[in-house]
Protein backbone atom coordinates (compact mmCIF):
# COMPACT_ATOMS: atom_id res chain seq x y z
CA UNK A 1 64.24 112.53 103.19
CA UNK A 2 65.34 115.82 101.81
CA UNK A 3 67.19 116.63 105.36
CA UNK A 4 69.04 113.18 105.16
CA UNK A 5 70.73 114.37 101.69
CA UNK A 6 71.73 116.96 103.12
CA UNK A 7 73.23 115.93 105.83
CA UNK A 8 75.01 113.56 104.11
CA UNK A 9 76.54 115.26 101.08
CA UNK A 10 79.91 117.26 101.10
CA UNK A 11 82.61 118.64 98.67
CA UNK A 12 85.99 118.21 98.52
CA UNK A 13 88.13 115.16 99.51
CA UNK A 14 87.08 114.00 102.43
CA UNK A 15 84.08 114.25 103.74
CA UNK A 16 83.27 116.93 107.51
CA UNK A 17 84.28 115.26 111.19
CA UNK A 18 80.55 115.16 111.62
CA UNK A 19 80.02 112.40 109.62
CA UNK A 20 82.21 110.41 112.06
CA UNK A 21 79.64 110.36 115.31
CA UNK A 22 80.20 112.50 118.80
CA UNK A 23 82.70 110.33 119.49
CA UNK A 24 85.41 110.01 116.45
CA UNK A 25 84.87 113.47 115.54
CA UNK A 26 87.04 114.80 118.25
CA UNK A 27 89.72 112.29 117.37
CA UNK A 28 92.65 113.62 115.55
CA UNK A 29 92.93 111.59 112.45
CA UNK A 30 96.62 111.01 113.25
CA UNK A 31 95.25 108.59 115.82
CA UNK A 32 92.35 107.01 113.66
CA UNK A 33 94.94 105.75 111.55
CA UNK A 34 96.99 103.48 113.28
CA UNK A 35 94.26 102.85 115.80
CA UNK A 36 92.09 100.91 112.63
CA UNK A 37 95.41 99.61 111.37
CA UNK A 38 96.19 98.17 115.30
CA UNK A 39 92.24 96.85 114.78
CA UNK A 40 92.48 95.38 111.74
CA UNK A 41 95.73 93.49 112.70
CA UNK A 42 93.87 92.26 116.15
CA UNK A 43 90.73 90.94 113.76
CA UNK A 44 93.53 89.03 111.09
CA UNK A 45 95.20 87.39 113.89
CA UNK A 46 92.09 86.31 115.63
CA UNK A 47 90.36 85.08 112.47
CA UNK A 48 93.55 82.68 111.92
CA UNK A 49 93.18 81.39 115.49
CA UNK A 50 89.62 80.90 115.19
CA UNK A 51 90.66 78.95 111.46
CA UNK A 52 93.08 76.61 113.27
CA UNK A 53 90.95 75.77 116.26
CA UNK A 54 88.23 74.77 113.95
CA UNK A 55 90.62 72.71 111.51
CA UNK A 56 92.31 71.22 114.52
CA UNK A 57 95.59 72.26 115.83
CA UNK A 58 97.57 69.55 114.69
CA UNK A 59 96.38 68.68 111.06
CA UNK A 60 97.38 70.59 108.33
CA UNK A 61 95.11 71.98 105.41
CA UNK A 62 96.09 68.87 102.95
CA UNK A 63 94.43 66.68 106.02
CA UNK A 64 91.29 67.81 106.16
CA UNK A 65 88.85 66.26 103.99
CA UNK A 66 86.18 68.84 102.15
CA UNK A 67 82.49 67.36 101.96
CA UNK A 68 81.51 68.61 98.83
């Protein structure tokens, strides 16, 4: 347990590349930026697809009965 601290624990701001993996560490962070912002946009749009297919595409929100 004592070697998991360590590894884990930094000073400063942000924390050392390592903590990112193999892989993201030898991104810049000028492209880990945009590429979680491009991510996160992908994941918003899908989730509001997946919402509409499930509501049906041509009833709106005031349509739908709630079974509560």
């Amino acid at each position: 347990m004592k070697m998991m601290e360590e590894s884990t624990y930094w000073e400063g701001k942000a924390p050392p590349s390592v903590v990112l993996g193999p892989f993201l560490s030898k991104i810049p962070s000028g492209v880990l930026g945009p590429a979680s912002l491009v991510a996160l946009i992908v994941v918003r749009f899908l989730n509001i697809r997946f919402a509409k297919k499930r509501r049906g595409e041509g009833e709106s929100a005031q349509e739908i009965e709630v079974d509560a």
